[in-house]
Each structure stands twice: as structure tokens, then as C-alpha cells.
N, C-alpha and C. Protein backbone atom coordinates (compact mmCIF):
# COMPACT_ATOMS: atom_id res chain seq x y z
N UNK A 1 38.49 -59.29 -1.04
CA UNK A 1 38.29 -59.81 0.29
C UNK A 1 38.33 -61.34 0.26
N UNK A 2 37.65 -61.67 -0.68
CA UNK A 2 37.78 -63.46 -0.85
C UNK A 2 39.19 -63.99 -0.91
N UNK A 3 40.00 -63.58 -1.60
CA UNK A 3 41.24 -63.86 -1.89
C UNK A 3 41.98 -63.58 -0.27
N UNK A 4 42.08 -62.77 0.27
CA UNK A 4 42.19 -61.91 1.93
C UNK A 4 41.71 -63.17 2.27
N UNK A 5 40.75 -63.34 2.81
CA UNK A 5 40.24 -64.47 3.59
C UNK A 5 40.00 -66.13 3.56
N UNK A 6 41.09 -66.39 1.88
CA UNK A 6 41.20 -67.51 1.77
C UNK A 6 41.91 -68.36 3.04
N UNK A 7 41.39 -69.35 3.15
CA UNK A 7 41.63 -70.71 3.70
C UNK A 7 42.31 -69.88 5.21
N UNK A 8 41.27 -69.33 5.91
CA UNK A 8 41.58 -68.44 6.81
C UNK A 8 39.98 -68.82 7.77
N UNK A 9 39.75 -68.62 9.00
CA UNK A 9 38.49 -68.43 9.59
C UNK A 9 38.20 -67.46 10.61
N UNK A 10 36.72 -66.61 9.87
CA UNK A 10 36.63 -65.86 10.65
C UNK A 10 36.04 -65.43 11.68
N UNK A 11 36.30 -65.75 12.58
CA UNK A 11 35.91 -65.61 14.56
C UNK A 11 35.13 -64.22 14.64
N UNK A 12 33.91 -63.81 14.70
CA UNK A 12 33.16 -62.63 15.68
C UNK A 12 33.68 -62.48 16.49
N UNK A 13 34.30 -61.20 17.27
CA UNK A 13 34.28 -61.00 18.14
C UNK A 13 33.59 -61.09 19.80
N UNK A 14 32.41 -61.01 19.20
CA UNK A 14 31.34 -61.74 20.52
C UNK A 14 30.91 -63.33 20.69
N UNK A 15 32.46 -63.70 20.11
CA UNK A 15 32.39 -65.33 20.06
C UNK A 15 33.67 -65.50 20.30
N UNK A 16 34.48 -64.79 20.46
CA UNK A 16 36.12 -65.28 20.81
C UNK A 16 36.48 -65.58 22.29
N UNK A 17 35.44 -65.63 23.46
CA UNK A 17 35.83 -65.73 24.45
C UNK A 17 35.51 -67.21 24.50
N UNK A 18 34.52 -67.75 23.83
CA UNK A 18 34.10 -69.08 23.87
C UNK A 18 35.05 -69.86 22.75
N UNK A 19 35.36 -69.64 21.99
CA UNK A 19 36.41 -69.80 21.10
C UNK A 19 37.86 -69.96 21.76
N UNK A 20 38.02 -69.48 22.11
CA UNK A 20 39.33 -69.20 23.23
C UNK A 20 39.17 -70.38 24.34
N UNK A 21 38.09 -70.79 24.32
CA UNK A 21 38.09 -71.58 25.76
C UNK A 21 38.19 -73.25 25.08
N UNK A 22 37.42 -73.38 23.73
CA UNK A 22 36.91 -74.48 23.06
C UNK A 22 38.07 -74.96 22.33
N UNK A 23 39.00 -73.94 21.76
CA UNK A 23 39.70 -74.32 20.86
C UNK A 23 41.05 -73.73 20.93
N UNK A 24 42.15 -74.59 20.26
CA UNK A 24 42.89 -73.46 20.09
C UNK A 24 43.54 -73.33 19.20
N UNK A 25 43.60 -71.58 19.48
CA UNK A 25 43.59 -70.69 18.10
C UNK A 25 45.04 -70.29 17.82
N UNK A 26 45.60 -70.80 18.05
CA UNK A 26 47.56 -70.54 17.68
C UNK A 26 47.55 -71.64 16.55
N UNK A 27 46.94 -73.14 16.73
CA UNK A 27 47.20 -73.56 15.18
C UNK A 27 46.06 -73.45 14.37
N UNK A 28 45.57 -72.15 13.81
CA UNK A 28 44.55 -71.63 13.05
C UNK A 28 44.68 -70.69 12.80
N UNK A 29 44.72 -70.49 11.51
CA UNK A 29 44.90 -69.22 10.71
C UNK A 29 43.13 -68.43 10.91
N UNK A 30 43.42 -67.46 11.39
CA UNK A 30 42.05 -66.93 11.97
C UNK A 30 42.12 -65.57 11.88
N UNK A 31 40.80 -64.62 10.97
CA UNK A 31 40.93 -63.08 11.26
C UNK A 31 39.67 -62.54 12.74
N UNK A 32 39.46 -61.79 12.48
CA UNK A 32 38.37 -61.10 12.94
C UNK A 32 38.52 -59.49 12.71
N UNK A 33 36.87 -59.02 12.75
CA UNK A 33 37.07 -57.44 12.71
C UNK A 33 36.05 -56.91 13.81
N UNK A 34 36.65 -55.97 13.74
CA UNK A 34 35.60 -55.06 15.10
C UNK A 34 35.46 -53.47 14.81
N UNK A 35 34.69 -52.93 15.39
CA UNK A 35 34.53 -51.48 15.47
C UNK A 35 34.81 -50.84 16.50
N UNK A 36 35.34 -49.86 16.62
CA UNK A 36 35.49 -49.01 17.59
C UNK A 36 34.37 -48.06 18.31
N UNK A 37 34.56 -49.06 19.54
CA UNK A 37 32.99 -48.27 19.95
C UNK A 37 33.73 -47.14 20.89
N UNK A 38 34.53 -47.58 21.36
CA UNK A 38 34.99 -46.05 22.63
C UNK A 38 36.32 -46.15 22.56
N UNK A 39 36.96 -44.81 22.45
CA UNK A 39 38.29 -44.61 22.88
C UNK A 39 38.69 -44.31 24.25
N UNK A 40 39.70 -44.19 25.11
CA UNK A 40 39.84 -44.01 26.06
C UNK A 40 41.09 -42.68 25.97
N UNK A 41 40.88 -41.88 26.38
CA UNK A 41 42.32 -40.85 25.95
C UNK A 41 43.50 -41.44 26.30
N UNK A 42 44.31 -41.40 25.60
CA UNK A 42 45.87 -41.99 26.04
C UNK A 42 46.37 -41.70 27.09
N UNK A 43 47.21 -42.32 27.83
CA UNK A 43 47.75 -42.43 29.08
C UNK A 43 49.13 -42.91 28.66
N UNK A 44 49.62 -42.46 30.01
CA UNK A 44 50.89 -42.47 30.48
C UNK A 44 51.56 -43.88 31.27
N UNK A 45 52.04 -44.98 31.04
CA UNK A 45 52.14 -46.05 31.77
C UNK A 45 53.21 -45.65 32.71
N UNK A 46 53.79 -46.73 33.82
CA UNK A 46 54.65 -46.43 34.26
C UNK A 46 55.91 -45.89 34.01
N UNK A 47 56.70 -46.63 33.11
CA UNK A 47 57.49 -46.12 32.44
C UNK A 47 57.55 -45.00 31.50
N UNK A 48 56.56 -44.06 31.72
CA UNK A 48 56.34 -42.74 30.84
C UNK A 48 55.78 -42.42 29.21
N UNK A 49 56.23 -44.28 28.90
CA UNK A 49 55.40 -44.12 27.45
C UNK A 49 53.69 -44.12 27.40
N UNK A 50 53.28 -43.21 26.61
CA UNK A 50 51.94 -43.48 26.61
C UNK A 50 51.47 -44.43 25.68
N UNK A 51 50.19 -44.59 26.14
CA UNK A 51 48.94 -45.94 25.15
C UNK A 51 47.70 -45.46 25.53
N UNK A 52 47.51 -45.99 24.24
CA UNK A 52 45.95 -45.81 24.71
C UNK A 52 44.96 -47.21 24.24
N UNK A 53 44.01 -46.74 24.68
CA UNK A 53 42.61 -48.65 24.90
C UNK A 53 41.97 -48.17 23.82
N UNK A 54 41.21 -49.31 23.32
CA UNK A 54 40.20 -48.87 22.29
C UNK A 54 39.30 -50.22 23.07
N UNK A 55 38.16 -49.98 22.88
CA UNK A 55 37.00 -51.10 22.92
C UNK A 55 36.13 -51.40 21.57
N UNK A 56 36.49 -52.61 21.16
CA UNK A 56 36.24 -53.09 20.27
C UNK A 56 34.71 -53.71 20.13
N UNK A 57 34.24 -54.01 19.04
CA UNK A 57 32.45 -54.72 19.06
C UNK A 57 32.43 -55.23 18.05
N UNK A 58 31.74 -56.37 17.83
CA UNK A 58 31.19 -56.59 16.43
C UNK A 58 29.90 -56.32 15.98
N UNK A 59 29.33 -55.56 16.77
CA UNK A 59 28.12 -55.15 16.46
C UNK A 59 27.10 -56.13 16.50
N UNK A 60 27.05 -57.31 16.58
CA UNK A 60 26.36 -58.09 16.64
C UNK A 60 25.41 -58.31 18.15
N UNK A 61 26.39 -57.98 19.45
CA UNK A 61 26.51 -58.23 20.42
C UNK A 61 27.06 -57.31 21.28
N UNK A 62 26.33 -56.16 21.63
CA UNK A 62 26.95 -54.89 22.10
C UNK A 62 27.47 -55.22 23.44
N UNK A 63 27.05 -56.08 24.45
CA UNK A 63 27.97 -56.77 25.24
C UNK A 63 29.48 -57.12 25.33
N UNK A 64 29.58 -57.38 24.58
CA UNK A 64 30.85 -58.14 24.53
C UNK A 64 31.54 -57.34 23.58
N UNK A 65 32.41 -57.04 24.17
CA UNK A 65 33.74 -55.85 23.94
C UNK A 65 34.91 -56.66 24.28
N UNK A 66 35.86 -56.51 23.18
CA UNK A 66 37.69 -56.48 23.94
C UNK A 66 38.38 -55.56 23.77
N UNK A 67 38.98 -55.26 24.51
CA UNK A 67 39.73 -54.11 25.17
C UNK A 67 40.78 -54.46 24.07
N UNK A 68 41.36 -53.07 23.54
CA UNK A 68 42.65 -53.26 22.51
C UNK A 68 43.34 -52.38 22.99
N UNK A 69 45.11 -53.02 23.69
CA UNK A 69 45.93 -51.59 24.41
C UNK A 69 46.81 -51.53 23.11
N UNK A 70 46.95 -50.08 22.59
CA UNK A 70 47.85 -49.78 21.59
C UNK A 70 49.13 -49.05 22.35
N UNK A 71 50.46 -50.03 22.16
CA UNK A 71 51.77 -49.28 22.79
C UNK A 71 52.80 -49.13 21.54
N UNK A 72 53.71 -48.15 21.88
CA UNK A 72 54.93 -47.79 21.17
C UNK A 72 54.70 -47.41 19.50
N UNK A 73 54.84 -47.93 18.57
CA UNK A 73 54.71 -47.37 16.82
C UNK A 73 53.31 -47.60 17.15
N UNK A 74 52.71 -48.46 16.76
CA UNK A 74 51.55 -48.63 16.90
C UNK A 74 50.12 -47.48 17.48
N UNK A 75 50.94 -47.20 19.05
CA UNK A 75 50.14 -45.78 19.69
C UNK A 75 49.90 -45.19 18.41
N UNK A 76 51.36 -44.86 18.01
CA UNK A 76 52.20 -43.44 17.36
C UNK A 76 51.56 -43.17 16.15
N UNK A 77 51.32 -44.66 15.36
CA UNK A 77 50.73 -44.54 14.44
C UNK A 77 48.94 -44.46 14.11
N UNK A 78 48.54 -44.61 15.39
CA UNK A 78 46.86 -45.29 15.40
C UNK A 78 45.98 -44.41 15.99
N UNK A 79 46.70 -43.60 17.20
CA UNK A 79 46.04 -43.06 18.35
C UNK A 79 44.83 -41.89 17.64
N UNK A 80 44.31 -41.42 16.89
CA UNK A 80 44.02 -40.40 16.00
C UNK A 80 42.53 -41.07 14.91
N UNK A 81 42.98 -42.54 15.38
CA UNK A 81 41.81 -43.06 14.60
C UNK A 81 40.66 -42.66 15.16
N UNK A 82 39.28 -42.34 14.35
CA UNK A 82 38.18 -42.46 14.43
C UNK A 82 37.25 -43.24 15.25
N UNK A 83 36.52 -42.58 16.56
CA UNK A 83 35.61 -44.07 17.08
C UNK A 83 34.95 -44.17 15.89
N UNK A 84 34.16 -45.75 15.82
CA UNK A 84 33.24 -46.04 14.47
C UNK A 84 33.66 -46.95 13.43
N UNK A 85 35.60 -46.65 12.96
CA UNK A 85 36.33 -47.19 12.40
C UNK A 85 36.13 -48.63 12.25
N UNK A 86 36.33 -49.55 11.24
CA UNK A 86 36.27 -50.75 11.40
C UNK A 86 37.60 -51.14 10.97
């Protein structure tokens, strides 16, 4: 993980909205992780492909959630994950 997170910074999730406002994060190499607190069953968008939401947490701050829309490989590949997952 040290090596992973070299010369990298890592943003909480229940701090990225203030982060987002303070700074910006396009020239910063930046991770973050979250858990899956709720899935939403997949849906159908207009165009017929489905996605589905996940709501994300860092546990720190059960408030503050971001919404994650998973479309196209991604759905295809993800939709099946575990709430809880980190």
C-alpha cells in the first residue's frame, strides 16, 4: 500500500466536497476509498442501457455520501458487488 500511495494524497470522502471547493484536484495526484453503504437496483436509462448507483461512505461521517453511477463495462463488470465492499 505504501508503494500504491506514494507521492499521491489521500482525500476522505467526507472531505471531498470541501476539497472540491478549496482546491483543485485535476493538478493532484489524489486517491480516496469508500464503502458501499447502499446499492440501488440497476436501472434502465433512456437509451435502454442499464446502470446502477452505489452510495459511497467513509465511515467516518455517515452523512456524507457520493453517489457512484456505474455505466456500460463497468455496470457489466461491477453490478454484483457486495454492499460493505471497500
Amino acid at each position: 500500500m505504501d508503494r500504491k500511495m506514494a507521492n499521491r494524497k489521500l482525500i476522505r470522502l467526507s472531505q471531498l466536497k470541501s476539497k472540491l471547493a478549496a482546491e483543485n484536484l485535476e493538478e493532484i495526484d489524489w486517491v480516496t476509498f469508500g464503502v458501499i453503504v447502499k446499492k440501488v437496483t440497476p436501472q434502465s436509462a433512456n437509451n435502454g442501457r442499464t446502470f446502477s448507483i452505489w452510495r459511497l461512505n467513509d465511515l467516518r461521517d455517515l452523512s456524507q455520501c457520493v453517489s457512484l453511477f456505474l455505466f456500460g463495462e463497468v455496470h457489466k463488470e461491477h453490478w454484483k458487488t457486495d454492499q460493505g465492499t471497500v
